[in-house]
Protein backbone atom coordinates (compact mmCIF):
# COMPACT_ATOMS: atom_id res chain seq x y z
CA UNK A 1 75.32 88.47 98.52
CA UNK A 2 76.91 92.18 98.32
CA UNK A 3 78.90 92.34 94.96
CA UNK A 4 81.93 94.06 94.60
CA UNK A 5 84.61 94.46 91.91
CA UNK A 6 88.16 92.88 91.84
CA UNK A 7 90.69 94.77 89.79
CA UNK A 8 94.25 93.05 89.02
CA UNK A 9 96.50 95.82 87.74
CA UNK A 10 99.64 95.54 85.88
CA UNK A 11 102.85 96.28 87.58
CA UNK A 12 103.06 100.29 86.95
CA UNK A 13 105.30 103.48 88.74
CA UNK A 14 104.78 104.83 92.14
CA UNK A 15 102.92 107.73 91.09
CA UNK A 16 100.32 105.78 89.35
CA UNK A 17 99.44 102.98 91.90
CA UNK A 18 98.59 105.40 94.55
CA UNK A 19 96.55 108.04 92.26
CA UNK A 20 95.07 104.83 90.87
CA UNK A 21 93.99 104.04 94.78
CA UNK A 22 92.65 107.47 95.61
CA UNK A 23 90.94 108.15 91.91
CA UNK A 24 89.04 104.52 92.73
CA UNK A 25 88.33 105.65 96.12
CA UNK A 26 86.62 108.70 95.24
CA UNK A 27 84.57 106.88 92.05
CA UNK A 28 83.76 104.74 95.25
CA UNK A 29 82.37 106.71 97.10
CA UNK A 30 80.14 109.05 94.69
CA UNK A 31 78.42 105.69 93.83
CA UNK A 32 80.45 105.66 90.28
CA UNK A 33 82.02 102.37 90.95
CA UNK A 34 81.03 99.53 93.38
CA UNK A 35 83.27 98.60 96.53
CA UNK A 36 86.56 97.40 95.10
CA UNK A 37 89.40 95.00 95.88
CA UNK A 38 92.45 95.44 93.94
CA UNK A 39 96.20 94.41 93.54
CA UNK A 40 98.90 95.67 91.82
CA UNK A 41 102.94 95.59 91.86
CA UNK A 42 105.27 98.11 90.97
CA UNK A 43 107.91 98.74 88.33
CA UNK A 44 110.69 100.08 89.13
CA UNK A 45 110.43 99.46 92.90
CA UNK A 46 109.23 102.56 94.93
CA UNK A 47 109.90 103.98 98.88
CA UNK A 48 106.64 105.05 99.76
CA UNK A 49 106.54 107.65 102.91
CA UNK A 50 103.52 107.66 104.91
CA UNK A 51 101.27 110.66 104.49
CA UNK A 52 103.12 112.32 107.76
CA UNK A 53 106.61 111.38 107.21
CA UNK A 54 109.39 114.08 106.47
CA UNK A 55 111.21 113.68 103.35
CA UNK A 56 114.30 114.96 105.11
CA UNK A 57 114.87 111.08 106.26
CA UNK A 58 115.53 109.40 102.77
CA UNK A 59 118.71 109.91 101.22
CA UNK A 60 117.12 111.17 98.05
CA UNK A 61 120.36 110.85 96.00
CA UNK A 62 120.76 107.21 96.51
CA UNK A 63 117.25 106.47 95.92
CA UNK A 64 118.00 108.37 92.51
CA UNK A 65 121.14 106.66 91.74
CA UNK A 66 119.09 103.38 92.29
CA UNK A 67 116.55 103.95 90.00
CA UNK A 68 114.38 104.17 93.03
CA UNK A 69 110.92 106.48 92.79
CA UNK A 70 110.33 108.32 95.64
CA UNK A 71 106.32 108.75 96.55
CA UNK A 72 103.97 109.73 99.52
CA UNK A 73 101.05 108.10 100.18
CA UNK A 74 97.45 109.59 100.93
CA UNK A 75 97.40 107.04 104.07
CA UNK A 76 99.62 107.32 107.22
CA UNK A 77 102.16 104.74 108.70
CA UNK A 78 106.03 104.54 108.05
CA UNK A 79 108.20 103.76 104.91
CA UNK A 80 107.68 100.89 102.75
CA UNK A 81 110.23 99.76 99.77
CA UNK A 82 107.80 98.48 97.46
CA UNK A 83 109.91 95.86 95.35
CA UNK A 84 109.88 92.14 95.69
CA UNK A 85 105.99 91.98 96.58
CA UNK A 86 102.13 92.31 96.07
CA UNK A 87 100.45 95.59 97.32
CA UNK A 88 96.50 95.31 97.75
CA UNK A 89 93.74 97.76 98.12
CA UNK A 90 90.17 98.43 99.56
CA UNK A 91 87.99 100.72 98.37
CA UNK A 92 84.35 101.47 100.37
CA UNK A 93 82.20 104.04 100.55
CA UNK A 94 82.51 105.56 104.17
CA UNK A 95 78.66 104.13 105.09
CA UNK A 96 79.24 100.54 104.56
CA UNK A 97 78.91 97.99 107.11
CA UNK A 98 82.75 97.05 106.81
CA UNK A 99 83.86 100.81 107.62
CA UNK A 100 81.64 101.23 110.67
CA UNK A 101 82.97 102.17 113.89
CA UNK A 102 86.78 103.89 113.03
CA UNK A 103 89.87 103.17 111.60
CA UNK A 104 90.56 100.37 114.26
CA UNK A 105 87.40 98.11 113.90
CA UNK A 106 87.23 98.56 110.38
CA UNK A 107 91.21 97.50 110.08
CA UNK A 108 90.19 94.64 111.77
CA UNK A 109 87.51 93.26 109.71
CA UNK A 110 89.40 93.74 106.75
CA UNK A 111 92.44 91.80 108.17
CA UNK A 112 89.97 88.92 108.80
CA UNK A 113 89.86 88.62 104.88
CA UNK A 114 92.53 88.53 104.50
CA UNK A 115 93.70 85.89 107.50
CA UNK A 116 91.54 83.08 105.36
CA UNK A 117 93.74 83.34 102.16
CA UNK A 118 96.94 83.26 103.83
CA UNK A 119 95.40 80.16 105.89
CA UNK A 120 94.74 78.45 102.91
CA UNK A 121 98.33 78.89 101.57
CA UNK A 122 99.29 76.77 105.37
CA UNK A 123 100.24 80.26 106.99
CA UNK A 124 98.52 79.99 110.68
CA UNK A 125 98.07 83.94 110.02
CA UNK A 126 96.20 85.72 113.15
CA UNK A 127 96.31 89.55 113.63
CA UNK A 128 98.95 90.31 116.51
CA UNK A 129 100.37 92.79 117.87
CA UNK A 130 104.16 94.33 117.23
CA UNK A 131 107.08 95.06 119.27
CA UNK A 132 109.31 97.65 117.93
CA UNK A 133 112.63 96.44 115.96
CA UNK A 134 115.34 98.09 117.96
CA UNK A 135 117.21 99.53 114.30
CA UNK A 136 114.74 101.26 114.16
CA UNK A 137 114.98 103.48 117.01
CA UNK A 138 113.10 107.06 115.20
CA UNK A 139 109.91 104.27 113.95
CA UNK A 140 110.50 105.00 110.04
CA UNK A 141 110.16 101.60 109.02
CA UNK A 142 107.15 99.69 108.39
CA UNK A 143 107.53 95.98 108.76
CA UNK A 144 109.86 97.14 111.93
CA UNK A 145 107.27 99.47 113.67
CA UNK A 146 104.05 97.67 116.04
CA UNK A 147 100.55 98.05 114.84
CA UNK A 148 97.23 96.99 115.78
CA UNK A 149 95.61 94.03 113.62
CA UNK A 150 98.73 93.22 111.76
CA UNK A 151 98.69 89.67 110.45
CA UNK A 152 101.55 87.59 111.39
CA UNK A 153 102.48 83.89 110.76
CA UNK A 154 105.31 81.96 112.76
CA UNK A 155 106.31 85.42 114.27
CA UNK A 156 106.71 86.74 110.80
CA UNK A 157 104.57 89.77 109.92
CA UNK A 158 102.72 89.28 106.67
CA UNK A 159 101.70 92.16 105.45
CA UNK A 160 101.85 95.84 106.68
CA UNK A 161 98.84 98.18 105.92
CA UNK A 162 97.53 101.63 106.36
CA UNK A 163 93.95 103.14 106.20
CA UNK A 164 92.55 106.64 105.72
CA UNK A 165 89.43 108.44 105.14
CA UNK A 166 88.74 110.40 101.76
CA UNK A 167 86.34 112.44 102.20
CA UNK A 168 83.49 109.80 102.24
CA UNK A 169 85.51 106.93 101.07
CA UNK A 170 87.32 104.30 103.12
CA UNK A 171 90.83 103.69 101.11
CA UNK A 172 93.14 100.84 102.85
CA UNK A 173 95.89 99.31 101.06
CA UNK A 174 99.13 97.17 102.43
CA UNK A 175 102.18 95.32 101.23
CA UNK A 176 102.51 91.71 101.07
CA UNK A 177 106.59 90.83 101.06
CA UNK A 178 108.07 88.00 99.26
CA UNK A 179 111.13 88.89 100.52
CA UNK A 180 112.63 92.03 101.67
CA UNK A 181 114.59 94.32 99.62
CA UNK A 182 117.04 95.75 102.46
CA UNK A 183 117.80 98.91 100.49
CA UNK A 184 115.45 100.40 102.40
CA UNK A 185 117.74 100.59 105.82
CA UNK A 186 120.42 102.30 103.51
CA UNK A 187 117.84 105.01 102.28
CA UNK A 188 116.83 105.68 105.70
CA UNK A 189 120.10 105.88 106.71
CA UNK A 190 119.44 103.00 109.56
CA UNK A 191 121.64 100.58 110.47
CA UNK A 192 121.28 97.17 108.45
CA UNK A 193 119.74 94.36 110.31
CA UNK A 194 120.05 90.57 109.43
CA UNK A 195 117.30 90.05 106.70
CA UNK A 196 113.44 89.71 108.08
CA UNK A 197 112.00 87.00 106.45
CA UNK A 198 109.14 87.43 103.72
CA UNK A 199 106.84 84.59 101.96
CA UNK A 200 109.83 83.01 100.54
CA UNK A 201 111.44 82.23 103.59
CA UNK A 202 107.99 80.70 105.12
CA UNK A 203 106.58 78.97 102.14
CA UNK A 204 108.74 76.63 99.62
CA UNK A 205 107.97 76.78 97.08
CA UNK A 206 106.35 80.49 97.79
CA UNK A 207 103.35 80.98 95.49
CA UNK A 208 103.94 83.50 92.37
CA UNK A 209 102.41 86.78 92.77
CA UNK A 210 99.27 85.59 90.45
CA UNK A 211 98.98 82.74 92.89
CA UNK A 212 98.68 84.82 96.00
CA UNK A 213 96.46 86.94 94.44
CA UNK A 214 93.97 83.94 93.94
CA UNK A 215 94.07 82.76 97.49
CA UNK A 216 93.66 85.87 99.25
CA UNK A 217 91.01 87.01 96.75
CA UNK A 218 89.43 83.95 97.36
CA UNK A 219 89.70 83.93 101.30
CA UNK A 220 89.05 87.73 101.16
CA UNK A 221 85.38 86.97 99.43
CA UNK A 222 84.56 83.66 101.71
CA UNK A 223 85.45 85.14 105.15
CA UNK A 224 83.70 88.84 104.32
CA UNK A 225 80.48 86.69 102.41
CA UNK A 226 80.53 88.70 99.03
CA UNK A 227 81.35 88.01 95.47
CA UNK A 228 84.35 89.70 93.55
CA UNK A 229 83.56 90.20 89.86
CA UNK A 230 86.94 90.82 88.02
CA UNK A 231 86.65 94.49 86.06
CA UNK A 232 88.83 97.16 84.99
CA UNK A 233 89.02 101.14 85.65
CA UNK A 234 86.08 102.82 84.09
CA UNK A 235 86.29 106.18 81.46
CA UNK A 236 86.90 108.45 84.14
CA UNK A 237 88.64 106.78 86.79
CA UNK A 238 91.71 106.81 84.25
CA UNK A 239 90.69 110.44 83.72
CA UNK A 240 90.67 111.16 87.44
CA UNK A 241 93.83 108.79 87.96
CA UNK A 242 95.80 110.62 85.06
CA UNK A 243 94.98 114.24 86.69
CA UNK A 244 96.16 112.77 90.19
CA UNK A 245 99.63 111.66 88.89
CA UNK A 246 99.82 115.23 87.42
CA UNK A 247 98.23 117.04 90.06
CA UNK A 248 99.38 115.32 92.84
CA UNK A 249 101.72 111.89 93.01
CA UNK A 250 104.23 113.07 91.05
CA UNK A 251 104.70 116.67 91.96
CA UNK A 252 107.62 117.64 94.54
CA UNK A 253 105.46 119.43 96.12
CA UNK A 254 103.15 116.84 97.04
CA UNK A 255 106.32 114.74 97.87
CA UNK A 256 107.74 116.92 100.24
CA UNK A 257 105.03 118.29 101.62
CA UNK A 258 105.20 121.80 100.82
């Protein structure tokens, strides 16, 4: 049975989780660190653009005047408020058996890990297919945009996710709501809809974020057939993560794109 390492991080900035993500990527795939599952929350809460995604379509001063960082992420898809939730990640080296064939099959297996924790919790999750929310006519939004493999439960989408290819790495990472922080519409300067439901509204009680992150670890490990040995960043993947945030996640350049 493949091993691979589980990392539970504390809840930390915007700039940190993602340069975390791509500095454990990389150790990844140099064969510095094994294949890694991780989760993490974040502190203060965070809109996250996808990798394409103008800045030009946040209102930057009231994400400021909400205490409200403002990051981009190395993967693709729309805007995510990262507040009231769980965010995991998946680390491979581009060769492994769960990366073969493209962004699409690989999204798919991982999903399927996924599908057996939330099952667990009583959440009939299966991967689905998305119709467009029509507030969000320009497709900023995340949990309002369709994507392949997305795991829904009583019409309710789960989680939303996004993959990308580092080099020789395989980095995917999504958010997992407990509820919705509707901020978000106001920051995109979209029209507020009535609330879309997170965990909270399918679950009572919902599971605490510790909780969660025991279930889907455990579903993650049975469905895939490998073993998750809890560890922590190595040496110089908090040297590598440290040079990102500089580098990288926290410069406006980086953040707008320049």
């Amino acid at each position: 049975m493949e091993s691979w390492r589980l990392l539970v991080s504390p809840a930390d900035n915007g700039a940190r989780n993602l340069a975390t993500d791509q500095a454990v990527a990389e150790h990844v795939r140099d064969g510095a660190s094994p294949p890694t599952l991780r989760f993490y929350t974040w502190r203060p809460a965070a809109l996250s653009l996808g990798y394409g995604q103008p800045l030009a379509v946040v209102d930057a001063g009231l994400a400021g005047r909400g205490g409200i960082d403002l990051v981009r992420r190395p993967t693709g898809g729309q805007a995510i408020l990262h507040n009231d939730e769980l965010t995991y990640a998946v680390m491979l080296p581009r060769t492994h058996a769960l990366a073969a064939g493209g962004v699409l099959a690989s999204y798919e297996r991982l999903s399927a890990g996924f599908e057996r924790g939330f099952d667990s919790l009583g959440l009939e999750a299966r991967q689905d297919n998305w119709q467009p929310d029509p507030s969000d006519a320009e497709g900023l939004l995340c949990f309002a945009s369709p994507s392949t493999h997305e795991l829904s439960a009583d019409g309710v989408k789960l989680m939303g996710s996004a993959q990308t290819r580092l080099g020789g790495a395989l980095l995917q990472h999504g958010s997992i709501p407990f509820a919705h922080d509707l901020r978000i519409y106001d920051l995109l300067r979209l029209p507020r809809p009535a609330s879309p439901s997170g965990l909270r509204d399918l679950l009572s009680p919902a599971p605490t974020a510790g909780e969660l992150i025991e279930v889907l670890a455990t579903g993650f490990a049975e469905a895939l057939r490998l073993a998750l040995m809890p560890g922590s960043l190595n040496a110089t993947e908090l040297t590598r993560r440290d040079e990102l945030v500089r580098k990288r996640y926290a410069c406006e350049s980086w953040l707008a794109r320049r």
